[in-house]
PDB file of N, CA and C in Angstrom:
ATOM      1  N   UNK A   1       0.858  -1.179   0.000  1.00  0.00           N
ATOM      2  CA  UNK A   1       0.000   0.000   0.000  1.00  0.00           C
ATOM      3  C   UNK A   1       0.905   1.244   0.000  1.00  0.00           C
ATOM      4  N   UNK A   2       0.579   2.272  -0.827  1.00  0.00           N
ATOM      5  CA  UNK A   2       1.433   3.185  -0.770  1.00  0.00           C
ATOM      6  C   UNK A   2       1.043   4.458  -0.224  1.00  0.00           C
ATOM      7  N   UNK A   3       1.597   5.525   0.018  1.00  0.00           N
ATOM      8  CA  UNK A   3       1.572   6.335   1.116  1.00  0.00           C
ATOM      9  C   UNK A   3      -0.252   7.151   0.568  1.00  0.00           C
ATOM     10  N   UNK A   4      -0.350   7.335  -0.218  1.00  0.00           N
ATOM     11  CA  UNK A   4      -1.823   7.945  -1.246  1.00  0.00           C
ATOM     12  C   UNK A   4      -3.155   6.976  -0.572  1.00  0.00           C
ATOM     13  N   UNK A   5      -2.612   5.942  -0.944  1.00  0.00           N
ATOM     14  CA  UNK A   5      -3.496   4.679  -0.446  1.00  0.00           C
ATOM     15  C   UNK A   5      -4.065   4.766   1.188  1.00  0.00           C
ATOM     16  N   UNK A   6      -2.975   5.250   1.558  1.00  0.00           N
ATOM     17  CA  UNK A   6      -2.444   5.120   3.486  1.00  0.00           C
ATOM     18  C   UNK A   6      -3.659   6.052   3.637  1.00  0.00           C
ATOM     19  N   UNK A   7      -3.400   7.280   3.130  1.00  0.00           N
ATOM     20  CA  UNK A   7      -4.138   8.598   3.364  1.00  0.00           C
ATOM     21  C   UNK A   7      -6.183   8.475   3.096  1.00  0.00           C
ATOM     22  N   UNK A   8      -6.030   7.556   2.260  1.00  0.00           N
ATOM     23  CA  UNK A   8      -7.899   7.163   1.755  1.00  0.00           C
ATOM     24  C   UNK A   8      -8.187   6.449   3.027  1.00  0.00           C
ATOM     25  N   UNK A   9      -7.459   5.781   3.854  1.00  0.00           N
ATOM     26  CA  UNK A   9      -8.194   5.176   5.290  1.00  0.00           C
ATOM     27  C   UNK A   9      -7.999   5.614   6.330  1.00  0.00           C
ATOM     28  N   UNK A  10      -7.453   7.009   5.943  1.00  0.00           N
ATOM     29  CA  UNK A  10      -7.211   7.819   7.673  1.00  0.00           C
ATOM     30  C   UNK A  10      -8.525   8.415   7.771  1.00  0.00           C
ATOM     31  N   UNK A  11      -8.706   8.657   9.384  1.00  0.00           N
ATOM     32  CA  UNK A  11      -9.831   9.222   9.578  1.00  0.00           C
ATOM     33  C   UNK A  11      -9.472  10.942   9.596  1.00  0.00           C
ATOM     34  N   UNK A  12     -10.433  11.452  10.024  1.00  0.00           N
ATOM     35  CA  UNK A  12     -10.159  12.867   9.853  1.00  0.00           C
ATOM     36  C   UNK A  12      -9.453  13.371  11.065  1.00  0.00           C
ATOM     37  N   UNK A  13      -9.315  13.304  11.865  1.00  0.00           N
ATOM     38  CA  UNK A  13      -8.671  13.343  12.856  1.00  0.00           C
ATOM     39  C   UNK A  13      -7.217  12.844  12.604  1.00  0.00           C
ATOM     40  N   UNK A  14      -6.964  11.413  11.994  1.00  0.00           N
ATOM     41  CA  UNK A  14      -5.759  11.260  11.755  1.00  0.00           C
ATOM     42  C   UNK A  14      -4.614  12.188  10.685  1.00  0.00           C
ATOM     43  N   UNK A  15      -5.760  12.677   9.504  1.00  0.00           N
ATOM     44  CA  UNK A  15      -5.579  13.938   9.198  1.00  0.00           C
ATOM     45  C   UNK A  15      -4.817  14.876   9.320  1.00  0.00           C
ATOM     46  N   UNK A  16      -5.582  15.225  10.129  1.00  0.00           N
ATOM     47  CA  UNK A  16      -5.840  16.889  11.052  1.00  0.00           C
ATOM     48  C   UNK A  16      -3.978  16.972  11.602  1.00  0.00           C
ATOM     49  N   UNK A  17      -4.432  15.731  12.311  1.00  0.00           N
ATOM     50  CA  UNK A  17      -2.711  15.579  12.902  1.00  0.00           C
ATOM     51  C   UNK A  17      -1.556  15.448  12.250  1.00  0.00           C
ATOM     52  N   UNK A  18      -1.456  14.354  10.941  1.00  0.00           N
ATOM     53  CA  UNK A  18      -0.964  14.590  10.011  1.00  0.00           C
ATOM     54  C   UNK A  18      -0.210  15.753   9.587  1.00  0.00           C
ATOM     55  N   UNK A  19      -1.369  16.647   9.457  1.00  0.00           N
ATOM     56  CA  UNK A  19      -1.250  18.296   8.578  1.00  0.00           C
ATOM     57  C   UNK A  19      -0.542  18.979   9.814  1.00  0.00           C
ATOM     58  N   UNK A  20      -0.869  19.049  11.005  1.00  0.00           N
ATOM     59  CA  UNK A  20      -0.406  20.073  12.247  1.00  0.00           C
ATOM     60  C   UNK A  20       0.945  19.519  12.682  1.00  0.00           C
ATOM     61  N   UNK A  21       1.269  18.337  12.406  1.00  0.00           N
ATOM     62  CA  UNK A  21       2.878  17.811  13.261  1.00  0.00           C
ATOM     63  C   UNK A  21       3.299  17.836  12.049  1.00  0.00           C
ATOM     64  N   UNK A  22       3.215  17.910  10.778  1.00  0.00           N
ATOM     65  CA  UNK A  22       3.977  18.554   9.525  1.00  0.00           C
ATOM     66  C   UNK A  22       4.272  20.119   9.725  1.00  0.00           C
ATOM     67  N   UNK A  23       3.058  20.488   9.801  1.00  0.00           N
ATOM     68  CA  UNK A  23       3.825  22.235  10.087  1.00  0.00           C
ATOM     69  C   UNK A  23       4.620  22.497  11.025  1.00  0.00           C
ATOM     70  N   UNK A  24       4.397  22.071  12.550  1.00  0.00           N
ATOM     71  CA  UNK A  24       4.953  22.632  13.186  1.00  0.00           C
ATOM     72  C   UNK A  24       6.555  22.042  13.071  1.00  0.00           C
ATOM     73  N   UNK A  25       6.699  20.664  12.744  1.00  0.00           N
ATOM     74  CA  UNK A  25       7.942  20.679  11.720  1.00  0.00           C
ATOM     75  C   UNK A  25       8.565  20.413  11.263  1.00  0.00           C
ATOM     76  N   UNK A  26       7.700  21.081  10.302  1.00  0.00           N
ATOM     77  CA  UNK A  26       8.551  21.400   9.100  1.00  0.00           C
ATOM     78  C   UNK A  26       8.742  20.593   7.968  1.00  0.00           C
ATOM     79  N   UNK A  27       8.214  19.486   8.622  1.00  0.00           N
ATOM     80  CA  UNK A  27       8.714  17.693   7.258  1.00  0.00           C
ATOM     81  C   UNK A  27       7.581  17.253   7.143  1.00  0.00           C
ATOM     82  N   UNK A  28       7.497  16.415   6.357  1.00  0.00           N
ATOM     83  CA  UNK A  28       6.583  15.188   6.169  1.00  0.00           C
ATOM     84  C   UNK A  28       6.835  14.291   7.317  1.00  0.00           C
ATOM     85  N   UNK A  29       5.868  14.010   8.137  1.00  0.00           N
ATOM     86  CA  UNK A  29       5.634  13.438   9.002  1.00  0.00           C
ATOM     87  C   UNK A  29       4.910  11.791   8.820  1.00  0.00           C
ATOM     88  N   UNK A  30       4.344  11.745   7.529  1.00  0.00           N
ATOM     89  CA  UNK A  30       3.892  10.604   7.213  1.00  0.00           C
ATOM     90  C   UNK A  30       4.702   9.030   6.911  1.00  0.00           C
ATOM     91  N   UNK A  31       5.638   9.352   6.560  1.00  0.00           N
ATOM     92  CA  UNK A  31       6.362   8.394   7.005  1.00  0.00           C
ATOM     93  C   UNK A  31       7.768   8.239   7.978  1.00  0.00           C
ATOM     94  N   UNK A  32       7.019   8.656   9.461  1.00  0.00           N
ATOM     95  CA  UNK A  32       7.842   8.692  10.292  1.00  0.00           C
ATOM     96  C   UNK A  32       7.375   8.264  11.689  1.00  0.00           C
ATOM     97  N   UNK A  33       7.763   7.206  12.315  1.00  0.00           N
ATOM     98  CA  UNK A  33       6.904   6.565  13.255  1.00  0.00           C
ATOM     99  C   UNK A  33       6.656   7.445  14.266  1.00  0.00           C
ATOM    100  N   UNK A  34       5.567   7.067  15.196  1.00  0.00           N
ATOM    101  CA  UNK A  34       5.046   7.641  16.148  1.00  0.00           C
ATOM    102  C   UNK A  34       6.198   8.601  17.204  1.00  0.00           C
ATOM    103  N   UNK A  35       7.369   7.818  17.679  1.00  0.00           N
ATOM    104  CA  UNK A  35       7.781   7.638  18.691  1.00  0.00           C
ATOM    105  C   UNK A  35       8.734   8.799  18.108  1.00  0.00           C
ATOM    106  N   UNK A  36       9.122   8.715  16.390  1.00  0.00           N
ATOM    107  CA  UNK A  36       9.963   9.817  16.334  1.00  0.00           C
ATOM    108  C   UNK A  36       9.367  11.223  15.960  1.00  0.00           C
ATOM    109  N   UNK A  37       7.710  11.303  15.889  1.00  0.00           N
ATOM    110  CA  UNK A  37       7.240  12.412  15.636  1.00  0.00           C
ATOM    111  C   UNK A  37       7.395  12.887  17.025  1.00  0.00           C
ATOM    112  N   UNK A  38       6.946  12.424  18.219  1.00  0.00           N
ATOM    113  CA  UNK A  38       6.859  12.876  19.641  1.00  0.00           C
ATOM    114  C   UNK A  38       7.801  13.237  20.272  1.00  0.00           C
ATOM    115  N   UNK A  39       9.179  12.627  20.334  1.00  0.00           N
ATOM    116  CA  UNK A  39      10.570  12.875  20.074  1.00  0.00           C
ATOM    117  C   UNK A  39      10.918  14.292  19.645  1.00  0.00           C
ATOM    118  N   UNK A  40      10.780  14.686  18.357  1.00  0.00           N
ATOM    119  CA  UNK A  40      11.050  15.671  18.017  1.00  0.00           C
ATOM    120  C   UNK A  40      10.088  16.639  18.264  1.00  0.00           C
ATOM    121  N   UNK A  41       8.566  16.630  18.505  1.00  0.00           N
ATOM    122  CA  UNK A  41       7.594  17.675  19.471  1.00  0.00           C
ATOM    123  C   UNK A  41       7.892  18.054  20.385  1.00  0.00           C
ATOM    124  N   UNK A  42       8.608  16.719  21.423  1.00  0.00           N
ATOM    125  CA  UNK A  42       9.184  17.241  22.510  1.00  0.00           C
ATOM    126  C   UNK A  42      10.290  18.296  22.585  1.00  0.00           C
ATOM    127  N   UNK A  43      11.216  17.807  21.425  1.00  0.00           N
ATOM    128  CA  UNK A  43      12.530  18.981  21.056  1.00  0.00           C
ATOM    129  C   UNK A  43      12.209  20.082  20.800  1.00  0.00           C
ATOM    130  N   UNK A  44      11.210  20.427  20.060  1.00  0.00           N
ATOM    131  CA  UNK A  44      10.470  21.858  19.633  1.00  0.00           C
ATOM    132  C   UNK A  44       9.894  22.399  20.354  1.00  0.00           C
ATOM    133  N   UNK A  45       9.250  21.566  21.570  1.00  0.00           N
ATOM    134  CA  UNK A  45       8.912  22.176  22.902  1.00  0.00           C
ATOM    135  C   UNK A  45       9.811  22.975  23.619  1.00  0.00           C
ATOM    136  N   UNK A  46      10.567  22.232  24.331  1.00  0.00           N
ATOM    137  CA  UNK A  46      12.047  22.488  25.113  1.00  0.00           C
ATOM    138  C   UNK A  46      12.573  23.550  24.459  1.00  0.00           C
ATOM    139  N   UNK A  47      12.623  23.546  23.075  1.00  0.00           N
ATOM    140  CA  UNK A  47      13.001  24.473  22.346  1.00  0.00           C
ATOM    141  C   UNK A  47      12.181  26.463  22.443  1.00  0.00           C
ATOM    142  N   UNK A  48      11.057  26.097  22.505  1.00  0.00           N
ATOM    143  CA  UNK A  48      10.584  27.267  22.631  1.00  0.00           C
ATOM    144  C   UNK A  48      10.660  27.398  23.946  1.00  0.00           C
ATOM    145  N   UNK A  49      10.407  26.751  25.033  1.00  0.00           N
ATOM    146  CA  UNK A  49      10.495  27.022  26.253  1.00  0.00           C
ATOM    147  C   UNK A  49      11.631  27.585  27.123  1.00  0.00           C
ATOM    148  N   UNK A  50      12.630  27.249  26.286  1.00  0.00           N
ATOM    149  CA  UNK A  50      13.876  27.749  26.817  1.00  0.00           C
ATOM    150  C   UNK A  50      14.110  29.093  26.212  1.00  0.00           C
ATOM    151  N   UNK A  51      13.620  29.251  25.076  1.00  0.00           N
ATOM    152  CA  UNK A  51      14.181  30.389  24.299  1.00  0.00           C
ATOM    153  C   UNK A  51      13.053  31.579  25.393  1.00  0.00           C
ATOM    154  N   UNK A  52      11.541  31.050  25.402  1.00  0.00           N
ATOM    155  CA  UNK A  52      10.549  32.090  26.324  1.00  0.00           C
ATOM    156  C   UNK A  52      11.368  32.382  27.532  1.00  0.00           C
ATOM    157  N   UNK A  53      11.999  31.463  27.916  1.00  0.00           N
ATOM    158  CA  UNK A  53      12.887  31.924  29.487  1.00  0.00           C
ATOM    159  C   UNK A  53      14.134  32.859  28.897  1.00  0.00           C
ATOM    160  N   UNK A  54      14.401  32.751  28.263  1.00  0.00           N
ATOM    161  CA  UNK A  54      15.991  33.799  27.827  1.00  0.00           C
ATOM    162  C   UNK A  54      15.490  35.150  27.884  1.00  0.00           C
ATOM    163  N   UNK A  55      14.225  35.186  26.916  1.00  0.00           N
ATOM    164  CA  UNK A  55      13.173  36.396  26.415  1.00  0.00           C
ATOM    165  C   UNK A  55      12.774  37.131  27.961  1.00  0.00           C
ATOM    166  N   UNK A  56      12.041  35.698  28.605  1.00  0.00           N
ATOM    167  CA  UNK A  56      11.723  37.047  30.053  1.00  0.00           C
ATOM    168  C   UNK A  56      12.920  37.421  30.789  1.00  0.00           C
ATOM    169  N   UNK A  57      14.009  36.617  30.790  1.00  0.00           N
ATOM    170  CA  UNK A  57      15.154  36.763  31.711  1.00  0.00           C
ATOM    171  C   UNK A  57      15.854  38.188  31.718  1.00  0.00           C
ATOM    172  N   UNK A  58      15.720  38.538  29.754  1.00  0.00           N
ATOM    173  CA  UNK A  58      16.652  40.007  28.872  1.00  0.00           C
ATOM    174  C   UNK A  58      15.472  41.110  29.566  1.00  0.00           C
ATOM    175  N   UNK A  59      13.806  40.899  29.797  1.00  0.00           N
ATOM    176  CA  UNK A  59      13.167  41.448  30.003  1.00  0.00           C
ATOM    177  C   UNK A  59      13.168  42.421  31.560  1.00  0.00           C
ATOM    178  N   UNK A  60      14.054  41.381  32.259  1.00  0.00           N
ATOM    179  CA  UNK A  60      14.194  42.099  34.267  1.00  0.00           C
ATOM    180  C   UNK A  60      15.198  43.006  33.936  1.00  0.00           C
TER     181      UNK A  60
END
């Protein structure tokens, strides 16, 4: 089954998610297992979170 195919039995929700953990980044996410989409959400997390702490830190 190929990735076109994959996409005709997702539900909409599977979708949705699809489209939103592609943007935020940045890749095709569809062929990339679970564990390494969450992985790297987590990195993009940490990532903004640290940068928001630098931001209020320059702010005192």
């Amino acid at each position: 089954m190929d990735e076109q195919e994959k996409t005709i039995f997702m539900s909409e929700q599977e979708r949705t998610l699809l489209y939103k953990t592609s943007s935020i980044l940045r890749k095709d996410t569809s062929i990339m297992s679970l564990n390494d989409i969450i992985e790297e959400l987590v990195h993009v997390i940490e990532s903004k979170t640290k940068d928001d702490r630098l931001a209020d830190q320059e702010l005192k």
